[in-house]
Protein backbone atom coordinates (compact mmCIF):
# COMPACT_ATOMS: atom_id res chain seq x y z
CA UNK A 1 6.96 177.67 -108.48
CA UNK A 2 9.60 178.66 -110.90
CA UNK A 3 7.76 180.72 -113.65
CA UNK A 4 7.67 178.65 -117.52
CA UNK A 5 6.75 178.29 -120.79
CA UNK A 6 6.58 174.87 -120.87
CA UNK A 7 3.08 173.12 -122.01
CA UNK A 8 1.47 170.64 -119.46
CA UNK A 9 1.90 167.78 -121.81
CA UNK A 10 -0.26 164.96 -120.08
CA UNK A 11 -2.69 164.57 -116.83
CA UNK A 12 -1.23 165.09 -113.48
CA UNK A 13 -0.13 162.04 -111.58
CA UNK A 14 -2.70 159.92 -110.16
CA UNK A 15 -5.33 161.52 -112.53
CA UNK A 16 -7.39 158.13 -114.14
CA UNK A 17 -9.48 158.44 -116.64
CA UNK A 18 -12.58 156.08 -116.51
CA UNK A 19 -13.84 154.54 -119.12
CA UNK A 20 -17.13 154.91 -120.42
CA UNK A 21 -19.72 151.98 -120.18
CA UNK A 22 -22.08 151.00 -122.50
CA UNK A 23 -25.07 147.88 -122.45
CA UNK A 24 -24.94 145.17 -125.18
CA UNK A 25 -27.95 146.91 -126.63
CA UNK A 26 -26.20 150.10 -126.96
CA UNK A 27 -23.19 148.80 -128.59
CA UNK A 28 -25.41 147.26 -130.94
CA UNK A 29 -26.65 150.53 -131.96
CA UNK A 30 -23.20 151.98 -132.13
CA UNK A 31 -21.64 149.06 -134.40
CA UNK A 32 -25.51 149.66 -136.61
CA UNK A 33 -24.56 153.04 -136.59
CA UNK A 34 -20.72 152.95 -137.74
CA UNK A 35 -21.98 150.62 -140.06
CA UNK A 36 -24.83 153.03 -141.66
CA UNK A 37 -22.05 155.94 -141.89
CA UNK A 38 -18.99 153.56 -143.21
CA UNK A 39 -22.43 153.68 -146.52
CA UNK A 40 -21.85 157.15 -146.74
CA UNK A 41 -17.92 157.23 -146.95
CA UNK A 42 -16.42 158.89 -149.66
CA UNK A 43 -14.66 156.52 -152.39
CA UNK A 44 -11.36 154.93 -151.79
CA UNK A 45 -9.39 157.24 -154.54
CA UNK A 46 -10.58 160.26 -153.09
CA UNK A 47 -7.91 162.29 -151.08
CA UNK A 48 -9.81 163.02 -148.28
CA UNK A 49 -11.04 159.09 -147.87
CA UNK A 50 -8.19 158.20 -145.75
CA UNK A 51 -8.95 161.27 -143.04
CA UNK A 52 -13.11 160.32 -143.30
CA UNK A 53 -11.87 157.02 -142.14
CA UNK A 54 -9.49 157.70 -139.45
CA UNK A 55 -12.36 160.49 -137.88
CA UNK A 56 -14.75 157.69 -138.31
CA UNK A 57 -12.88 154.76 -136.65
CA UNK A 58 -11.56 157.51 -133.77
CA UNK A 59 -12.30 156.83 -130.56
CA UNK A 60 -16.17 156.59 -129.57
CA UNK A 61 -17.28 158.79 -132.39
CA UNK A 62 -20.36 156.85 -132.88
CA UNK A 63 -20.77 156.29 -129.71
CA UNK A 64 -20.98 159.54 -128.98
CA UNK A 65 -23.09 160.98 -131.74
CA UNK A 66 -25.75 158.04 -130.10
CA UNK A 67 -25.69 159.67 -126.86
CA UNK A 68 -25.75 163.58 -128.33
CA UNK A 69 -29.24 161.73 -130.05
CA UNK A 70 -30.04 160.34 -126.65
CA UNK A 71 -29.97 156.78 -128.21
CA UNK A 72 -32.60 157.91 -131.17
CA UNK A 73 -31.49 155.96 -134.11
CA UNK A 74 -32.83 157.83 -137.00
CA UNK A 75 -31.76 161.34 -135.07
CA UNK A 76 -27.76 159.89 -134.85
CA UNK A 77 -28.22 159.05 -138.16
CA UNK A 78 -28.77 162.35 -139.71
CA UNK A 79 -26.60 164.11 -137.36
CA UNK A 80 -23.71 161.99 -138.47
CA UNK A 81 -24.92 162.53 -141.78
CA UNK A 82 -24.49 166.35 -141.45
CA UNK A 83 -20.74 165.76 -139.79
CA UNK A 84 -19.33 164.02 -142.69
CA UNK A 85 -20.74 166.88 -144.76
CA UNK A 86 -19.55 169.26 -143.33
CA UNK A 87 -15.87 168.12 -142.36
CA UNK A 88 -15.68 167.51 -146.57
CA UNK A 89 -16.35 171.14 -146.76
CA UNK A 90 -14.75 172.51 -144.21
CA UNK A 91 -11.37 169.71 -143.60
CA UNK A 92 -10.81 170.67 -140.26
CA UNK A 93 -8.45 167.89 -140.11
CA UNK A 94 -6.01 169.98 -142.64
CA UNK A 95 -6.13 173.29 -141.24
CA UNK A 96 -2.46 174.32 -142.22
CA UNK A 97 -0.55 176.09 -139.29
CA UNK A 98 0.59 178.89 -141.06
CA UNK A 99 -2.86 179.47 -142.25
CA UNK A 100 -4.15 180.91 -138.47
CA UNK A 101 -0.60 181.23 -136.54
CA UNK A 102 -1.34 185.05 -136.74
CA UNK A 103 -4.34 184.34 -134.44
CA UNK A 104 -2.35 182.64 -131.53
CA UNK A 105 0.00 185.27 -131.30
CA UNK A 106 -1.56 187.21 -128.03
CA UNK A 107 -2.99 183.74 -126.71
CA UNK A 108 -6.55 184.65 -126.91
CA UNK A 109 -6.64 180.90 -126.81
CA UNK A 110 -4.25 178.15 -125.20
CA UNK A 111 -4.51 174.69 -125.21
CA UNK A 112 -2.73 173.54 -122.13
CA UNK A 113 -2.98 171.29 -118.86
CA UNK A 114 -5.91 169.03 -118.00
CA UNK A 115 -8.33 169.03 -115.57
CA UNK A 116 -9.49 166.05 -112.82
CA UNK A 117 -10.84 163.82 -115.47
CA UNK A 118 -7.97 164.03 -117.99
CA UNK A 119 -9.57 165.84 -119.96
CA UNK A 120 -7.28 168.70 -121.86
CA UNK A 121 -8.27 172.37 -120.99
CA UNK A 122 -8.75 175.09 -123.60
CA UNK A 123 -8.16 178.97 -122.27
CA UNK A 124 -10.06 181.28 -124.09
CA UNK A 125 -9.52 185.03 -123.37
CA UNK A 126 -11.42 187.33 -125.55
CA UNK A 127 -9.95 190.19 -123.89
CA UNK A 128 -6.71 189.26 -126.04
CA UNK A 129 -8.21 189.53 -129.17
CA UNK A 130 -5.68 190.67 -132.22
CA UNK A 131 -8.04 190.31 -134.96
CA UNK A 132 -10.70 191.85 -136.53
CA UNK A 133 -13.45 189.49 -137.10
CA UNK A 134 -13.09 187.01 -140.05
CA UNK A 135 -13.33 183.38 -140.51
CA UNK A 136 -10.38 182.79 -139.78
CA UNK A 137 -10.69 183.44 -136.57
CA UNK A 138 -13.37 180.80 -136.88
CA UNK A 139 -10.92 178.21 -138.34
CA UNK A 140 -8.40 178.85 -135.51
CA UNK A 141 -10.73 177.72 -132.90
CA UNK A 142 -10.95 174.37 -135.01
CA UNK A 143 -7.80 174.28 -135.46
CA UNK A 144 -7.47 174.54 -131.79
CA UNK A 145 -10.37 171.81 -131.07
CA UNK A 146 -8.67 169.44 -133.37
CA UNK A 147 -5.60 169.75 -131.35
CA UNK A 148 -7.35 169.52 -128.00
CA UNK A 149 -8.39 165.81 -129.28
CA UNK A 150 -4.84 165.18 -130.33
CA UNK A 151 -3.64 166.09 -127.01
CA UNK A 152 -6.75 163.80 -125.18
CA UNK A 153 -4.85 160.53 -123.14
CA UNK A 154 -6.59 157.49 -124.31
CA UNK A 155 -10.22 156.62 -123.26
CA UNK A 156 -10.67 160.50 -123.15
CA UNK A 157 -13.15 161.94 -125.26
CA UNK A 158 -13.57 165.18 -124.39
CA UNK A 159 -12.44 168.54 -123.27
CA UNK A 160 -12.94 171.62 -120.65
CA UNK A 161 -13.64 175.01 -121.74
CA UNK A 162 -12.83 178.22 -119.44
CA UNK A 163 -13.79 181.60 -120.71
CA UNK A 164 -11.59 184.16 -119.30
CA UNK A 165 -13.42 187.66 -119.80
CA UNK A 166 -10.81 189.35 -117.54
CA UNK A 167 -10.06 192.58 -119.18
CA UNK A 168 -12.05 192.04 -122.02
CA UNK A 169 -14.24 194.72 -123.33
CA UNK A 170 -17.57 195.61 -125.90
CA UNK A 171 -15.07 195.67 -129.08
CA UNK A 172 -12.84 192.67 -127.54
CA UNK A 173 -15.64 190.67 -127.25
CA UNK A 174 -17.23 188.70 -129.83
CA UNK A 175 -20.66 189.41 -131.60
CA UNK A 176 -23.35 187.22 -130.72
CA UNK A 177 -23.47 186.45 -134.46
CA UNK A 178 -20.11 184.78 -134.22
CA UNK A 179 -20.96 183.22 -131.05
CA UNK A 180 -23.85 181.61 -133.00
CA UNK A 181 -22.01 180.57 -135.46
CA UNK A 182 -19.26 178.38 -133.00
CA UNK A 183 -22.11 177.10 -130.95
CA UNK A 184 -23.88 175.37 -134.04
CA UNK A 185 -19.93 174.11 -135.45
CA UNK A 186 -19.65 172.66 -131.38
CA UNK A 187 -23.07 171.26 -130.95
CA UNK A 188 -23.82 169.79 -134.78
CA UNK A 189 -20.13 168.54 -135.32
CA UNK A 190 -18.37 168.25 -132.27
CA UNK A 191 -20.90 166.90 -130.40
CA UNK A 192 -20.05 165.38 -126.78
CA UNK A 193 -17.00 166.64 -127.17
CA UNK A 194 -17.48 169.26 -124.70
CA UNK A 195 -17.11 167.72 -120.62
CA UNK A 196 -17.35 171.57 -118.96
CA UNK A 197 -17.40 174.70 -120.20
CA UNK A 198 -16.47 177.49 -117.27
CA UNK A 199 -17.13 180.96 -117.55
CA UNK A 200 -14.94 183.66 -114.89
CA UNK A 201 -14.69 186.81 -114.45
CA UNK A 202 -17.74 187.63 -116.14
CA UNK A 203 -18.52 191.55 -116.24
CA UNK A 204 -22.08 192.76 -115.18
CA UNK A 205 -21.71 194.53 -118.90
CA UNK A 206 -21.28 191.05 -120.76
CA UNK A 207 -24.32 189.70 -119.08
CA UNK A 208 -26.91 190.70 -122.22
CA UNK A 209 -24.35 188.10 -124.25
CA UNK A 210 -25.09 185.22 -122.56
CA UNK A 211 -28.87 186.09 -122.60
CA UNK A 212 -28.60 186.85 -126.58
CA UNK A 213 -26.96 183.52 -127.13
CA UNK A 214 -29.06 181.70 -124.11
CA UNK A 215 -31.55 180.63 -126.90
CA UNK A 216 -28.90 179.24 -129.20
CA UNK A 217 -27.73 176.75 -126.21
CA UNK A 218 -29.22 172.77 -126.13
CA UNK A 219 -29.83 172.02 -122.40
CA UNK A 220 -27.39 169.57 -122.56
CA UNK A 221 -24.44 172.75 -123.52
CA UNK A 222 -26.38 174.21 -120.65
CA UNK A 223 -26.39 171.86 -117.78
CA UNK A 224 -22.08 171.53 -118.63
CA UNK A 225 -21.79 175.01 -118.06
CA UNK A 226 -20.57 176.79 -114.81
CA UNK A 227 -19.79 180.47 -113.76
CA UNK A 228 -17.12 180.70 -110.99
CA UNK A 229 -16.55 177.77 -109.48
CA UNK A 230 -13.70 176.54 -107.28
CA UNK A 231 -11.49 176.02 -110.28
CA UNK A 232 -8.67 174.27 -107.89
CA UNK A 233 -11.47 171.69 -107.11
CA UNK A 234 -11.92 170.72 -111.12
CA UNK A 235 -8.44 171.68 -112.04
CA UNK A 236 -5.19 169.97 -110.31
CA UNK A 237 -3.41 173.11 -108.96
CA UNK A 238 -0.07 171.83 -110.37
CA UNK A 239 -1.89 172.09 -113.77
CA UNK A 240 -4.18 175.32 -112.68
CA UNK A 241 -2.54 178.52 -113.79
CA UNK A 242 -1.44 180.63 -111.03
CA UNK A 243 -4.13 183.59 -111.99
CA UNK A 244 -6.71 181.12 -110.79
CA UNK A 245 -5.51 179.97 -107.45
CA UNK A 246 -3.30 177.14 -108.91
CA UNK A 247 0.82 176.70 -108.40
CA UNK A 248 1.38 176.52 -112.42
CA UNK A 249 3.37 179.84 -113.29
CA UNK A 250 3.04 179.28 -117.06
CA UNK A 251 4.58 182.70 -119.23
CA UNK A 252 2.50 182.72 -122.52
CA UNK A 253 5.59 183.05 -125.32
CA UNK A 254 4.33 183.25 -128.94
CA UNK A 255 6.98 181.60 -130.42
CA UNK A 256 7.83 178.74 -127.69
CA UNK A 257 4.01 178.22 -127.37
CA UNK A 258 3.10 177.38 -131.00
CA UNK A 259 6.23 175.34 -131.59
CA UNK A 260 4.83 173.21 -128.62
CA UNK A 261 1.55 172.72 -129.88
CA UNK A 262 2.43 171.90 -133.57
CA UNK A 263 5.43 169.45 -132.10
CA UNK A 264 3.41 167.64 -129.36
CA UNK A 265 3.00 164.07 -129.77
CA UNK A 266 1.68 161.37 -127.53
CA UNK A 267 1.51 157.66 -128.44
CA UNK A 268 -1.78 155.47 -128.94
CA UNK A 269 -2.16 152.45 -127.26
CA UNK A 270 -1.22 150.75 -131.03
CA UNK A 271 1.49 153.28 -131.14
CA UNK A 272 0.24 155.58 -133.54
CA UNK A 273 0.97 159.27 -133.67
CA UNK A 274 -1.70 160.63 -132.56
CA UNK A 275 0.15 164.61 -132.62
CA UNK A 276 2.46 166.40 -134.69
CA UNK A 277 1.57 168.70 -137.39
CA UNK A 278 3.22 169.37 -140.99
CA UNK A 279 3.34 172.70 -142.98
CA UNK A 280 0.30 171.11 -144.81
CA UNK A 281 -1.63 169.99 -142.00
CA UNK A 282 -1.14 166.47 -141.75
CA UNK A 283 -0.38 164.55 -138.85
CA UNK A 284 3.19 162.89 -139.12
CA UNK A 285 2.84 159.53 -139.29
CA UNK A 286 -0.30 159.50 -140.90
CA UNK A 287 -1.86 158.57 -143.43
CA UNK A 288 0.61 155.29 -143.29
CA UNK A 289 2.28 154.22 -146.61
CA UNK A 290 0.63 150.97 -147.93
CA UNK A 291 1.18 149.23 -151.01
CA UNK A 292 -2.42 148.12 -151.48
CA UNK A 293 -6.12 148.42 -150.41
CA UNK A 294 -5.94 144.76 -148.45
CA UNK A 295 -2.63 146.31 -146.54
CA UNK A 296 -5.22 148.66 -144.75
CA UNK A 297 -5.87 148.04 -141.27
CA UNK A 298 -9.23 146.48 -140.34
CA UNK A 299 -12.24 148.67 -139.87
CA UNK A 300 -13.72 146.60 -137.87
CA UNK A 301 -15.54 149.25 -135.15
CA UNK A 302 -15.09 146.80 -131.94
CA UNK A 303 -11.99 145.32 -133.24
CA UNK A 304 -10.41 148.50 -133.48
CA UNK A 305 -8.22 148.76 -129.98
CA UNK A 306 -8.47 152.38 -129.99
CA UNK A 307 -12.02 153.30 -130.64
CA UNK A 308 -13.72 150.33 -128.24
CA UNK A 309 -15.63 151.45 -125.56
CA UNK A 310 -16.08 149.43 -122.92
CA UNK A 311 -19.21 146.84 -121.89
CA UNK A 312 -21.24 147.37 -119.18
CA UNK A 313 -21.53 143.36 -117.44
């Protein structure tokens, strides 16, 4: 294959993603549970309101923040809790571009292709490191997360992981206080986001990280993750870069490769942008211009075609 610098932009053909199933009883739980959190929304006049709302009503987010609390009512309450505290603080929703472009420049990560599931793959290659160690290099990897569900087709909630650590060395790589630091952001905040996480080429001098940051791990971070599998079995090799046995000859290009991610845009079922990002952060499209609070579209958790799940008969 022809060697590119085009971005896979959706699931290979024949790739179907299946819808998760839930029981009456445990939609009941996630409607009790959207409602609890929709008591802890900030007010309508304040400017982040509108992007609580739309994280909120997103597909399956209380759904899965019941499963991450393995169906524990009280436990998905506080962990939601802790979410919308932290995405207040932290607005990972407005990450400008410009603010951590510096920190895709080597493609130490790359958001591109998807795996057997649909669900988008994010390359991370700490042997490509630019940086010294700040937190923006922190925010970049939200910024990246938040793109990766952007990019996810509809009924897709989550995302693959692979951990490149070819040429990467002791100053490439980062400090296990970092690595703590990620973990807690991906299991409090992004939780059941993450489908598989795949770690290759893996140095016998990198094992002591894993070890240091083994304790830091829930079992359930654990049981997703896998050291050198067949990659062309989880990966469709059209959509597998070359380097790992697939047919995908994609060039990293700075330029070509952020202009890609910031442009991408792929349609809800409703026909809302779900992509596309402005100088401030925004998504274009979004928030929608209306005249008045009763213009706002309902909020209504099952009602709301792109955040239903589906009902287990």
């Amino acid at each position: 294959m022809t060697k590119t610098t085009n971005l896979c932009p959706a699931p290979a053909s024949g790739v179907v993603v299946k819808p998760r199933e839930y029981t009456n009883e445990q939609l009941d739980q996630i409607n009790a549970l959207h409602e609890y959190a929709r008591t802890l929304q900030l007010p309508l006049e304040d400017p982040y309101h509108v992007w609580e709302e739309r994280w909120l009503n997103s597909f399956d987010c209380c759904g899965r923040y019941m499963r991450a609390s393995k169906w524990k009512f009280d436990e998905a309450k506080r962990r939601i809790k802790g979410t919308m505290e932290w995405r207040r603080e932290f607005k990972p929703d407005l990450i400008k571009p410009e603010d951590v472009r510096v920190e895709s420049e080597t493609g130490k990560i790359i958001l591109n292709g998807y795996d057997v599931d649909g669900r988008p793959v994010l390359y991370m290659r700490p042997g490509r490191e630019n940086t010294p160690t700040s937190p923006r290099q922190i925010q970049h990897l939200i910024f990246c997360l938040e793109r990766a569900i952007d990019f996810m087709p509809p009924g897709q909630d989550s995302l693959v992981i692979v951990v490149d650590y070819a040429s990467t060395t002791m100053r490439t790589n980062p400090s296990i206080g970092t690595a703590r630091k990620v973990l807690h952001i991906l299991q409090q905040h992004y939780v059941e986001r993450l489908g598989r996480a795949i770690v290759v080429n893996l140095p016998m001098l990198l094992n002591f990280f894993y070890k240091g940051i083994g304790p830091f791990l829930d079992p359930v971070t654990k049981d997703k993750m896998r050291f050198n599998p067949d990659l062309p079995s989880l990966i469709p090799l059209e959509q597998l870069d070359s380097q790992f046995g697939g047919s995908y000859e994609y060039e990293f290009e700075p330029e070509s490769y952020w202009q890609q991610l910031i442009e991408y845009v792929s349609l809800t079922p409703s026909g809302d942008s779900r992509c596309g990002i402005n100088e401030n952060g925004t998504r274009r499209n979004f928030p929608p211009e209306l005249e008045s609070v009763k213009d706002r579209p309902s909020d209504d958790y099952l009602l709301n075609s792109d955040s239903t799940p589906q009902l287990t008969e």
